[in-house]
C-alpha atoms as a PDB file:
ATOM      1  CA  UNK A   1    -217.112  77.486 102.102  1.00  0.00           C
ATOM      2  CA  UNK A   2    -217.166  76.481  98.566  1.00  0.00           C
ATOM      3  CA  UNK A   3    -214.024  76.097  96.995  1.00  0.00           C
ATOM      4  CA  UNK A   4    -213.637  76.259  92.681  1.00  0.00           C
ATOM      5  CA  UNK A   5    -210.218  75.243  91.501  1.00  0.00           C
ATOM      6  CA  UNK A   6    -209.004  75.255  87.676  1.00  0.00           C
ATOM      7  CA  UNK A   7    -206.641  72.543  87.238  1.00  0.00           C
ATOM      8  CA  UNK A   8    -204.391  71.119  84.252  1.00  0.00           C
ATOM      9  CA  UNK A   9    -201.234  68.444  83.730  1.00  0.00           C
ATOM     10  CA  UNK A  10    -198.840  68.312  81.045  1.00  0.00           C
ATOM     11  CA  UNK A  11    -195.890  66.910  80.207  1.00  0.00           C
ATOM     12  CA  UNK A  12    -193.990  69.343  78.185  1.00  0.00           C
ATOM     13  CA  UNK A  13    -191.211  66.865  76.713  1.00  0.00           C
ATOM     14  CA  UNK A  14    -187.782  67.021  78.306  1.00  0.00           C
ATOM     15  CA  UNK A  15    -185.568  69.854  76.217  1.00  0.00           C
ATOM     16  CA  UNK A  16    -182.235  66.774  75.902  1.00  0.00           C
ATOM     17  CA  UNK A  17    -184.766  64.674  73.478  1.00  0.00           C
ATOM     18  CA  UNK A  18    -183.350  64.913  69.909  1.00  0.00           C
ATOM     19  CA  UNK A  19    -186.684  65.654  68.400  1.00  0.00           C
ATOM     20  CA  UNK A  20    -185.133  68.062  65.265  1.00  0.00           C
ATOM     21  CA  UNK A  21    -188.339  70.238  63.880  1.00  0.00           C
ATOM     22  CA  UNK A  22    -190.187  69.678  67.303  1.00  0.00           C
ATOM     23  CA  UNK A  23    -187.218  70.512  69.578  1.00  0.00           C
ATOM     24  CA  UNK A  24    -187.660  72.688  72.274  1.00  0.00           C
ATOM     25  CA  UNK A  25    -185.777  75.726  71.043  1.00  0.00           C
ATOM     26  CA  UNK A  26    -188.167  75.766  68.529  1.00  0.00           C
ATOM     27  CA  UNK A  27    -191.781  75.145  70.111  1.00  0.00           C
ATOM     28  CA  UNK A  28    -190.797  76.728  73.280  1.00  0.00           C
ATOM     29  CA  UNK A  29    -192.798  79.933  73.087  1.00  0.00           C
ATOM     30  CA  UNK A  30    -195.885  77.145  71.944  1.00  0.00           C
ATOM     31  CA  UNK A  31    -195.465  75.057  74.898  1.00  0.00           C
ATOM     32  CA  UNK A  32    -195.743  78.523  77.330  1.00  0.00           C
ATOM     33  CA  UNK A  33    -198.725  79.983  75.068  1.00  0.00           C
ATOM     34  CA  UNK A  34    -200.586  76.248  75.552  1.00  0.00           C
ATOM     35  CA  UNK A  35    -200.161  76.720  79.076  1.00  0.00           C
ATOM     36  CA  UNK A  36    -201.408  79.725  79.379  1.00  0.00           C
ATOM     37  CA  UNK A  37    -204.052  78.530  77.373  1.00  0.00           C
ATOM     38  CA  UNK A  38    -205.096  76.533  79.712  1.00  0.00           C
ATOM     39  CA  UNK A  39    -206.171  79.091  82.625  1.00  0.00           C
ATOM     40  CA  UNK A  40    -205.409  76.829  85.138  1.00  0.00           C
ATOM     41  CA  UNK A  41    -204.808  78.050  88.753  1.00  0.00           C
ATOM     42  CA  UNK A  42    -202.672  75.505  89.555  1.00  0.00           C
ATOM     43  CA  UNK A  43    -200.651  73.248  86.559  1.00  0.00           C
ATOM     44  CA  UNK A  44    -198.186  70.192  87.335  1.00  0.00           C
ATOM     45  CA  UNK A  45    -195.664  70.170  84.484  1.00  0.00           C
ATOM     46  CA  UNK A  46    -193.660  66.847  83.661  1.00  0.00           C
ATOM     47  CA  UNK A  47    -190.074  66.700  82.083  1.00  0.00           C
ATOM     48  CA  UNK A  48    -189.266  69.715  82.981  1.00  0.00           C
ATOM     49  CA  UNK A  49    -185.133  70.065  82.711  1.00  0.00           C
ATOM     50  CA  UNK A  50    -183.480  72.689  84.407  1.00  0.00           C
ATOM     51  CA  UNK A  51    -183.083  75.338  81.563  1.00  0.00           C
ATOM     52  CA  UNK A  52    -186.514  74.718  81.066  1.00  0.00           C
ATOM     53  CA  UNK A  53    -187.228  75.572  84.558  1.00  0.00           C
ATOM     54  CA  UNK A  54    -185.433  78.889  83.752  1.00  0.00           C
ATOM     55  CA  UNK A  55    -187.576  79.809  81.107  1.00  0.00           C
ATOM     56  CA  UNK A  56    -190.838  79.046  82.825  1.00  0.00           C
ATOM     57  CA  UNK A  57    -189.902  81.298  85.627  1.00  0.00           C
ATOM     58  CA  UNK A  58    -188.480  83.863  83.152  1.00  0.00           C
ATOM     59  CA  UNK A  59    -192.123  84.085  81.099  1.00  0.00           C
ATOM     60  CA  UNK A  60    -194.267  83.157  83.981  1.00  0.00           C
ATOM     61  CA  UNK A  61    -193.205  86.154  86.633  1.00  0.00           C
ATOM     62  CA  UNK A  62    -195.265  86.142  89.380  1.00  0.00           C
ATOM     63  CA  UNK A  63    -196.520  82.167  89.599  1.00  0.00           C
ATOM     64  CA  UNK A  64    -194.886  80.530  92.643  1.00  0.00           C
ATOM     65  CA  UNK A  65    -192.851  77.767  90.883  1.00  0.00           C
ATOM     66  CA  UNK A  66    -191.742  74.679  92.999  1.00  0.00           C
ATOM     67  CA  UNK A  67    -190.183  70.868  92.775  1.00  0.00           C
ATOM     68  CA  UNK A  68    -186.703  69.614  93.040  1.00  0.00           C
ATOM     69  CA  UNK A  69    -184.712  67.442  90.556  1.00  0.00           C
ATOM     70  CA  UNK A  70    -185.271  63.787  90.596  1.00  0.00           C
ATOM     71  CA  UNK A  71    -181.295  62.976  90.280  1.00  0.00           C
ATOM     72  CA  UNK A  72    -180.583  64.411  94.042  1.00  0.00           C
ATOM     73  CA  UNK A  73    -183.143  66.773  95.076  1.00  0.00           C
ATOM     74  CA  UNK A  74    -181.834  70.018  94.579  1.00  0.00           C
ATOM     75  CA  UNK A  75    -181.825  71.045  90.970  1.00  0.00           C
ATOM     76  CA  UNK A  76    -179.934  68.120  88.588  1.00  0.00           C
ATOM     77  CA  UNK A  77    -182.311  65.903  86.237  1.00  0.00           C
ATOM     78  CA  UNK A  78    -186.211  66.107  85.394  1.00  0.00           C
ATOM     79  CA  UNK A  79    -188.433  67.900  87.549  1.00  0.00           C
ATOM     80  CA  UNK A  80    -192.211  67.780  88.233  1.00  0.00           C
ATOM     81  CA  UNK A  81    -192.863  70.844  88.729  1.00  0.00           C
ATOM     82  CA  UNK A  82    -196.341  72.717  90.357  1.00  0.00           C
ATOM     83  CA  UNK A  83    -196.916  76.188  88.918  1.00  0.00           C
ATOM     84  CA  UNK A  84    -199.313  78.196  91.133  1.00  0.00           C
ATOM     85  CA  UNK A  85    -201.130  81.175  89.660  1.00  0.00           C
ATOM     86  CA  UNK A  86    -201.063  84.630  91.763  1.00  0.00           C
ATOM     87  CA  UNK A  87    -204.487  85.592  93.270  1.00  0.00           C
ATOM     88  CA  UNK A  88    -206.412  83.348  95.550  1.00  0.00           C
ATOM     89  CA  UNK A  89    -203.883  80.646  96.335  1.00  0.00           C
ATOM     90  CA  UNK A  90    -200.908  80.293  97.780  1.00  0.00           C
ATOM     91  CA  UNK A  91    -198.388  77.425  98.500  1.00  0.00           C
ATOM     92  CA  UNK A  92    -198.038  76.486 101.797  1.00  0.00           C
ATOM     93  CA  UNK A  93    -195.662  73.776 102.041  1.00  0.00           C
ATOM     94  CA  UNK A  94    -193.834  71.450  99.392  1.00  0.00           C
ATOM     95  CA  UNK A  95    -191.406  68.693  99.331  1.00  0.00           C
ATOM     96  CA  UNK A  96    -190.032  66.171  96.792  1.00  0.00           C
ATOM     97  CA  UNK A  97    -190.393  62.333  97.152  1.00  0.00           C
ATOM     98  CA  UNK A  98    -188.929  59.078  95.443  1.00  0.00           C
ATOM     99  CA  UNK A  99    -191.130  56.496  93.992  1.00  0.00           C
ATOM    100  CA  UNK A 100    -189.360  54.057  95.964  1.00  0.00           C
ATOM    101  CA  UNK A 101    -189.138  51.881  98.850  1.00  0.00           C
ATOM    102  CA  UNK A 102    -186.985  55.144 100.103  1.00  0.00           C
ATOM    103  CA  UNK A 103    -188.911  57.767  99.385  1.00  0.00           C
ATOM    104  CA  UNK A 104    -186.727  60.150 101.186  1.00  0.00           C
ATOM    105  CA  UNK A 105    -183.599  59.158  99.292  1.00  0.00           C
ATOM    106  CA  UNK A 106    -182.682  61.424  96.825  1.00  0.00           C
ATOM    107  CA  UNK A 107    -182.004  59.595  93.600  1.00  0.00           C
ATOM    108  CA  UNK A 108    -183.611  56.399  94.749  1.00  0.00           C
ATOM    109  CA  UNK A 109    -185.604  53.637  92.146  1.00  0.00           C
ATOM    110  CA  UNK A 110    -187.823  51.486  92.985  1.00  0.00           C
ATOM    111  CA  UNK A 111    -188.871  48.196  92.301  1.00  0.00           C
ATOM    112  CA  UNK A 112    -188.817  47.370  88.239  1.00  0.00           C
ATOM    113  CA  UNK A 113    -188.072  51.028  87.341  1.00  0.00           C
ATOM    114  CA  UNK A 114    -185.793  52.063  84.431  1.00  0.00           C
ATOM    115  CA  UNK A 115    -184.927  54.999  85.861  1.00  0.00           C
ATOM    116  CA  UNK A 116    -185.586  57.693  89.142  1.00  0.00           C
ATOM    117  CA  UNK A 117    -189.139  58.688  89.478  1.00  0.00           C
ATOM    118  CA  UNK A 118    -190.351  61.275  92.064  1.00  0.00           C
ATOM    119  CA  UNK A 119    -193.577  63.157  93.248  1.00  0.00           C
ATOM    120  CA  UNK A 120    -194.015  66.815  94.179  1.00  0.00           C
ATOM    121  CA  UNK A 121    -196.448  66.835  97.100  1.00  0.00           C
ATOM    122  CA  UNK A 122    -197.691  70.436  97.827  1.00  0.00           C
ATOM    123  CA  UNK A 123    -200.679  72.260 100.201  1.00  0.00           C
ATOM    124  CA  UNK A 124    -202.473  74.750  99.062  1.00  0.00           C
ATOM    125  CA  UNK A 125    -204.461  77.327 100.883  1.00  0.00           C
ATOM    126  CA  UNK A 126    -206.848  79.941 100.236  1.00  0.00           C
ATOM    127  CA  UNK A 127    -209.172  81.842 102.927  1.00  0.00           C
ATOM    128  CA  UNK A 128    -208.013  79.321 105.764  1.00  0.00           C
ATOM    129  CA  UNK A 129    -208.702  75.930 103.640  1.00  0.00           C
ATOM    130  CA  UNK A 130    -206.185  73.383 102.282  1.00  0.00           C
ATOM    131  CA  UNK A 131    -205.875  71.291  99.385  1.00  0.00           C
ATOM    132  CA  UNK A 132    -203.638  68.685  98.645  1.00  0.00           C
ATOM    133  CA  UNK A 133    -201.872  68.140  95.459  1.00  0.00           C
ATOM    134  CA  UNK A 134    -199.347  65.444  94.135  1.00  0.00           C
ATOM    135  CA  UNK A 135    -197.989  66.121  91.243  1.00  0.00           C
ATOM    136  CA  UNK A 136    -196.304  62.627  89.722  1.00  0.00           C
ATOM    137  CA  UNK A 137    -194.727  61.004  86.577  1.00  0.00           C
ATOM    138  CA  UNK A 138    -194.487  57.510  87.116  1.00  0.00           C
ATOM    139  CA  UNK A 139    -192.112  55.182  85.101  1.00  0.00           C
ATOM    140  CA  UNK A 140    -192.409  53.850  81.622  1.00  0.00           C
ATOM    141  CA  UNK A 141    -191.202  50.544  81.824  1.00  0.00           C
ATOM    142  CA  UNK A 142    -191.980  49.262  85.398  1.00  0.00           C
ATOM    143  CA  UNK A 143    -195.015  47.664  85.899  1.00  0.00           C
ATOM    144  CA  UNK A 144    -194.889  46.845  89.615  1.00  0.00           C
ATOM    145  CA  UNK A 145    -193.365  50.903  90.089  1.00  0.00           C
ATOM    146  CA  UNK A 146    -196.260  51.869  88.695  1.00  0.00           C
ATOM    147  CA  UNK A 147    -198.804  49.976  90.739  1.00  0.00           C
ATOM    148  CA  UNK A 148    -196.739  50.774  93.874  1.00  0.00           C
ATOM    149  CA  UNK A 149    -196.360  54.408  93.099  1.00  0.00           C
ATOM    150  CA  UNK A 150    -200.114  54.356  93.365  1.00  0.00           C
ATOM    151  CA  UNK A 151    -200.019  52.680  96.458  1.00  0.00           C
ATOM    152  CA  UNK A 152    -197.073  55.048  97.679  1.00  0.00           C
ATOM    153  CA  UNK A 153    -199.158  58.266  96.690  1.00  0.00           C
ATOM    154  CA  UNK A 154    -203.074  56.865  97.779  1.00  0.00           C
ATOM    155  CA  UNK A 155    -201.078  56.349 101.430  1.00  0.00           C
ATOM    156  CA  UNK A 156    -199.475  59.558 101.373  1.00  0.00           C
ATOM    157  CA  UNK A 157    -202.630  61.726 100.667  1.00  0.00           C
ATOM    158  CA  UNK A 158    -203.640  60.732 103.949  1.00  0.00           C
ATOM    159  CA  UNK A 159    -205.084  63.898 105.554  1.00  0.00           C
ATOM    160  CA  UNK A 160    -208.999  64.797 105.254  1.00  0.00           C
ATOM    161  CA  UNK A 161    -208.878  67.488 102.697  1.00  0.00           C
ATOM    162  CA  UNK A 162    -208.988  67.669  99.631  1.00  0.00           C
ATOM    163  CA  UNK A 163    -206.594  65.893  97.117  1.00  0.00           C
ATOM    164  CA  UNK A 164    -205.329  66.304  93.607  1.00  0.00           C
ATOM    165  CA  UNK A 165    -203.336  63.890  91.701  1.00  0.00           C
ATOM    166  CA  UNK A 166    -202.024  64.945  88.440  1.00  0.00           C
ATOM    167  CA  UNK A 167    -199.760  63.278  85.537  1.00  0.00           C
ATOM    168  CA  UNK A 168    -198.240  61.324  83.492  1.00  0.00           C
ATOM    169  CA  UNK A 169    -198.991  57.975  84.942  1.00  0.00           C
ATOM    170  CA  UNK A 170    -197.859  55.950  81.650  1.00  0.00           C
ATOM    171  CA  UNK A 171    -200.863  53.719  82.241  1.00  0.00           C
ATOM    172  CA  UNK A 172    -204.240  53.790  80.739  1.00  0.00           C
ATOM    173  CA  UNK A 173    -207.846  53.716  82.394  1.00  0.00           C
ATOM    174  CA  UNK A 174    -208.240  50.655  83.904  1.00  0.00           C
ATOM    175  CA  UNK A 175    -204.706  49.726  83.880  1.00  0.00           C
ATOM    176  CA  UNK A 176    -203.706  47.928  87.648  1.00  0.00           C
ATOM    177  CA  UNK A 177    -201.955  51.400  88.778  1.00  0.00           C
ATOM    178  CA  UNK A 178    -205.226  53.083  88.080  1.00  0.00           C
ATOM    179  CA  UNK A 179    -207.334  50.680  89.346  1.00  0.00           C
ATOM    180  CA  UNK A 180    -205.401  50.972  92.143  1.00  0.00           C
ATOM    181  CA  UNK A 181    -206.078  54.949  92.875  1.00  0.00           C
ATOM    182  CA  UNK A 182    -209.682  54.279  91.862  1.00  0.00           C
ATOM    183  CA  UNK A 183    -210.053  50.970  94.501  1.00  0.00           C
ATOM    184  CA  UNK A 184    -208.911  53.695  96.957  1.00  0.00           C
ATOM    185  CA  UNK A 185    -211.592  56.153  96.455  1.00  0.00           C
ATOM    186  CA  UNK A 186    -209.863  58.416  93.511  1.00  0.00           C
ATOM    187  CA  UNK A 187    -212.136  60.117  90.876  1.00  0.00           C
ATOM    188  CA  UNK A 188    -210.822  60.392  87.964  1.00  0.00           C
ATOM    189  CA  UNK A 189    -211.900  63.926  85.967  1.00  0.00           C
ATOM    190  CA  UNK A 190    -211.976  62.338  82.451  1.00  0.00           C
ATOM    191  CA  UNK A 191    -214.746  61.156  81.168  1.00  0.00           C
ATOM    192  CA  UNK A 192    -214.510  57.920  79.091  1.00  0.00           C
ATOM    193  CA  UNK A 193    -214.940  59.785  75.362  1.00  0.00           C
ATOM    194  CA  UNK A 194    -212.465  61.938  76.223  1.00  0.00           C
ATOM    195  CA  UNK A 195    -209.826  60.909  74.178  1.00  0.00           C
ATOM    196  CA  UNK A 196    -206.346  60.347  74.197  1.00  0.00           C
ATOM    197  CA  UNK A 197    -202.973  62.316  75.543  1.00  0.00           C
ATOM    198  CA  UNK A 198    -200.015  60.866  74.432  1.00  0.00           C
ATOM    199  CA  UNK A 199    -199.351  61.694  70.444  1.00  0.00           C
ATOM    200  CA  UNK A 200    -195.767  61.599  70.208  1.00  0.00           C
ATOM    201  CA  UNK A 201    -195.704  64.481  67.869  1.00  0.00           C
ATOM    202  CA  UNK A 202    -198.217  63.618  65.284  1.00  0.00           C
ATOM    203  CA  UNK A 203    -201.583  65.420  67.417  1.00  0.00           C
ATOM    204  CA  UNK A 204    -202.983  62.179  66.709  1.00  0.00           C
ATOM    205  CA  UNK A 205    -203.550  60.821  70.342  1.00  0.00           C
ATOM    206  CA  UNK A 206    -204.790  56.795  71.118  1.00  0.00           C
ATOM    207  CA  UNK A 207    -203.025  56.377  74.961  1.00  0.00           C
ATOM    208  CA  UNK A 208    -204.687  58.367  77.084  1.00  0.00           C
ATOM    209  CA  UNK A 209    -201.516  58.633  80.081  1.00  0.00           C
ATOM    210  CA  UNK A 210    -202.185  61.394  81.912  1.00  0.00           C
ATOM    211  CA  UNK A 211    -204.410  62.161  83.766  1.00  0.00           C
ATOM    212  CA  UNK A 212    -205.879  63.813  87.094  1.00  0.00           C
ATOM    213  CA  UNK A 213    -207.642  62.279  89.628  1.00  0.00           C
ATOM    214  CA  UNK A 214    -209.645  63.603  93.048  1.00  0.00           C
ATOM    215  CA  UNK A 215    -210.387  62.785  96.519  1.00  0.00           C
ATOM    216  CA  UNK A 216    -213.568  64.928  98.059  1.00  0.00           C
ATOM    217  CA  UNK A 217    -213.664  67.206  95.408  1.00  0.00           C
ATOM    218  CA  UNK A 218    -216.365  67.319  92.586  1.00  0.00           C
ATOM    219  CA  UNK A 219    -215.731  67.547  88.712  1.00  0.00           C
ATOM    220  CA  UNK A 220    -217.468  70.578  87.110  1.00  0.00           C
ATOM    221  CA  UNK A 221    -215.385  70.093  83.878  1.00  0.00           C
ATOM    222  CA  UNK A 222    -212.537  68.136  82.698  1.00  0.00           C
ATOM    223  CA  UNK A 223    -211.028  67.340  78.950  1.00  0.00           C
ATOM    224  CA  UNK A 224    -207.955  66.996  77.134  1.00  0.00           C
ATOM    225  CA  UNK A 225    -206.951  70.619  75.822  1.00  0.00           C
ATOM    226  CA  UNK A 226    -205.477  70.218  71.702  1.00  0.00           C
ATOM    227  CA  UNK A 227    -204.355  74.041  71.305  1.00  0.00           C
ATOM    228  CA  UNK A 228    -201.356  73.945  68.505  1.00  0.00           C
ATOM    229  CA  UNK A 229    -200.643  77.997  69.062  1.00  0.00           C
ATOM    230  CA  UNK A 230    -199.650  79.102  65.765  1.00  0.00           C
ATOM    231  CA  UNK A 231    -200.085  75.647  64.369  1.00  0.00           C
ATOM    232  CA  UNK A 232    -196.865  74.271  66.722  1.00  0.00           C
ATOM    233  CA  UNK A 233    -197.390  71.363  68.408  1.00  0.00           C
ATOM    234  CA  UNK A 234    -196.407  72.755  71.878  1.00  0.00           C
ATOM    235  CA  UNK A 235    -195.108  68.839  73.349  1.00  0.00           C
ATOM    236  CA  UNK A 236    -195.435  65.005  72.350  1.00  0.00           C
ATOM    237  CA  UNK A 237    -198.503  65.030  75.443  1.00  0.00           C
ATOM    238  CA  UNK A 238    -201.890  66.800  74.761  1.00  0.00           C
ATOM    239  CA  UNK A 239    -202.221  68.758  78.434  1.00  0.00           C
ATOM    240  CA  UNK A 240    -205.117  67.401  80.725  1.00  0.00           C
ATOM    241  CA  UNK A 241    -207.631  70.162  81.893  1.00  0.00           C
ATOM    242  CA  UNK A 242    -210.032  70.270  84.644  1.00  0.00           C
ATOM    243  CA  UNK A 243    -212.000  72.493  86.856  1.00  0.00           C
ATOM    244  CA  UNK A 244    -213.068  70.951  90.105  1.00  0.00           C
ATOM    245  CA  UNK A 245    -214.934  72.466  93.422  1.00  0.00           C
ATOM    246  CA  UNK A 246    -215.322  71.671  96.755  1.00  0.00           C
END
């Protein structure tokens, strides 16, 4: 059975960041209107704070909605979460891991990290087949977290199905914890003109950070997504679309 699958990452900026015209009182109803934008089936969401969390449940009724916080698992600190459209699919299982030599450990860092990093790890289904996805945002300053991460994740997606692996990897193509993911037989979507994600508020983007990758799935279309609904800048990340099938 074939299997089609509309995709899309983005980190929405965390609502504690002191970013005065761009703060997420204000570009809120943006950052929900670029998401929907999107018309994704299934979107992995960085940042995401708990009152954020709120609000995404409170406009998107209906979407299963899952991750823990990254401070101890249950609700305190970032989340990444993985928003699942109603209709064909369905979450089947989920669970929240450290980027760490403990995974399991709530609150955990690993290696050269700055600070707690985590992965949502969730299987879909749809008419009796699975798909994996990870959905990840791996650390800013760390360079040996970030190649390990990789190494973490490529190990964990260990199953013969399908796999997705979305986010903000703060790491270029190319980069060791890409190359990494790629050694291991990860696709990734984007094609090389594609452009860049990370604009910091000025839709001007050079890094291109996040990103989503595939295991035994094919890449119908895949591009970085610049809506500005009503001319708002919905985050400091330009999302990462892609539509993929089996």
């Amino acid at each position: 059975m074939t299997v089609q699958l509309p995709v899309a990452t983005f980190n929405i900026r965390n609502s504690s960041a002191p970013d005065g015209d761009d703060s997420w009182p204000l570009r809120r109803e943006a950052t929900v209107a670029a998401i929907a934008a999107l018309e994704a089936d299934v979107v992995g969401l960085q940042e995401v704070l708990p009152d954020q969390l709120d609000y995404l449940r409170e406009r998107f009724g209906g979407w299963e909605i899952v991750g823990a916080g990254r401070d101890d698992g249950l609700a305190a600190g970032e989340h990444s979460v993985v928003m699942v459209r109603p209709g064909a699919w369905t979450i089947a299982s989920y669970e929240t891991r450290w980027l760490s030599p403990t995974p399991e450990r709530p609150g955990s860092v690993g290696w050269d990290a700055d600070l707690t990093r985590i992965a949502t790890l969730v299987q879909l289904e749809s008419a009796g087949q699975r798909v994996g996805v990870v959905n990840t945002h791996y650390d800013h300053l760390g360079e040996t977290a970030r190649v390990e991460s990789s190494r973490l994740i490529d190990q964990w997606a260990t199953a013969d199905q399908p796999w997705i692996l979305m986010g903000d990897l703060n790491a270029e193509p190319g980069s060791p914890p890409l190359k990494v993911l790629t050694d291991a037989g990860w696709t990734d979507t984007l094609p090389a003109d594609a452009g860049g994600t990370f604009h910091d508020f000025t839709g001007v983007a050079d890094e291109r950070i996040d990103h989503i990758l595939v295991k035994h799935l094919n890449v119908l279309t895949a591009e970085v997504a610049q809506d500005r609904p009503d001319g708002r800048l919905p985050s400091d990340h330009w999302p990462v679309v892609a539509t993929l099938r089996s």
